[in-house]
N, C-alpha and C. Protein backbone atom coordinates (compact mmCIF):
# COMPACT_ATOMS: atom_id res chain seq x y z
N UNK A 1 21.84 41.30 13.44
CA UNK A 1 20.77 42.31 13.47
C UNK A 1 19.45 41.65 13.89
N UNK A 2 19.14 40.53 13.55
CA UNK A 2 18.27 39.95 13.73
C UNK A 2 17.99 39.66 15.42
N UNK A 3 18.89 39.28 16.13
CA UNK A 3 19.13 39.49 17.23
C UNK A 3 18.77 40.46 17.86
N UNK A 4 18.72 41.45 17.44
CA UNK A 4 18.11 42.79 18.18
C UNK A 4 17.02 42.81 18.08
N UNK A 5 15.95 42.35 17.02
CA UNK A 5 14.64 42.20 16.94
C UNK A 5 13.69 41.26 17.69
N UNK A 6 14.19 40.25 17.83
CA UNK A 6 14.61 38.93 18.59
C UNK A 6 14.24 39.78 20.16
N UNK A 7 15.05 40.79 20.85
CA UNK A 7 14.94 41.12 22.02
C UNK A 7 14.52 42.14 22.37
N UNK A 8 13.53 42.39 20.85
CA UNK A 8 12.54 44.19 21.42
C UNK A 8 11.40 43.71 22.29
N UNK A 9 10.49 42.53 21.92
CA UNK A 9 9.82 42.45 22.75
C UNK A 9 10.02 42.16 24.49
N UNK A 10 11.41 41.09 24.97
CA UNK A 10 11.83 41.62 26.20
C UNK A 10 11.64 42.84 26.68
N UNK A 11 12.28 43.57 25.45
CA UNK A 11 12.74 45.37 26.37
C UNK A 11 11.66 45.71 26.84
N UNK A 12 10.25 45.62 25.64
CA UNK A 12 9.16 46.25 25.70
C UNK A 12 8.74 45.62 27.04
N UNK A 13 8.29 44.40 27.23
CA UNK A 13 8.02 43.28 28.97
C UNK A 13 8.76 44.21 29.91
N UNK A 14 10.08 44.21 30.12
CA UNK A 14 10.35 44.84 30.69
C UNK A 14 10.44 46.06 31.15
N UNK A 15 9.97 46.95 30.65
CA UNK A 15 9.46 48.34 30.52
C UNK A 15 8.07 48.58 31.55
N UNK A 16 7.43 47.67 30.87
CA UNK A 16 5.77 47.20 31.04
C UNK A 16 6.15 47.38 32.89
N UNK A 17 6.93 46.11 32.82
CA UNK A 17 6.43 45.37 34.33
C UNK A 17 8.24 46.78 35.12
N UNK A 18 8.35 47.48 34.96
CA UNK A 18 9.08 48.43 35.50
C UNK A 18 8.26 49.49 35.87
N UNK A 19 7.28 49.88 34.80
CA UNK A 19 6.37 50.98 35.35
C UNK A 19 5.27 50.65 36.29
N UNK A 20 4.67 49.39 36.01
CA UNK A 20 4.07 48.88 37.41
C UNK A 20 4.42 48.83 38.47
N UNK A 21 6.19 48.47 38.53
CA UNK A 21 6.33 48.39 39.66
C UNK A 21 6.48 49.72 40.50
N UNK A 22 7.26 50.54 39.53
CA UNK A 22 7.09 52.29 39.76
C UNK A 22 5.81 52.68 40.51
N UNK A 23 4.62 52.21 39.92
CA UNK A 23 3.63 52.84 40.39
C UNK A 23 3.16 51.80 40.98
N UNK A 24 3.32 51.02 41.71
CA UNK A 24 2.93 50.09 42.92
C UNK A 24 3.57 50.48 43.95
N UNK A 25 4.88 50.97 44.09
CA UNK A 25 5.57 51.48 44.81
C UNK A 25 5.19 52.85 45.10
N UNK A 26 4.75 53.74 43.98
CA UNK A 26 4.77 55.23 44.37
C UNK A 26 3.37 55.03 44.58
């Protein structure tokens, strides 16, 4: 379980730098 907590902040980074790129693109 700990492990999953461990990789929220990735998800969250990755989220981040997905909608930038969304809207760099659009």
């Amino acid at each position: 379980m700990a492990g999953f907590f461990i990789q929220l902040p990735t998800w969250s980074s990755s989220i981040q730098l997905l909608e930038i790129s969304l809207d760099f693109v659009g």
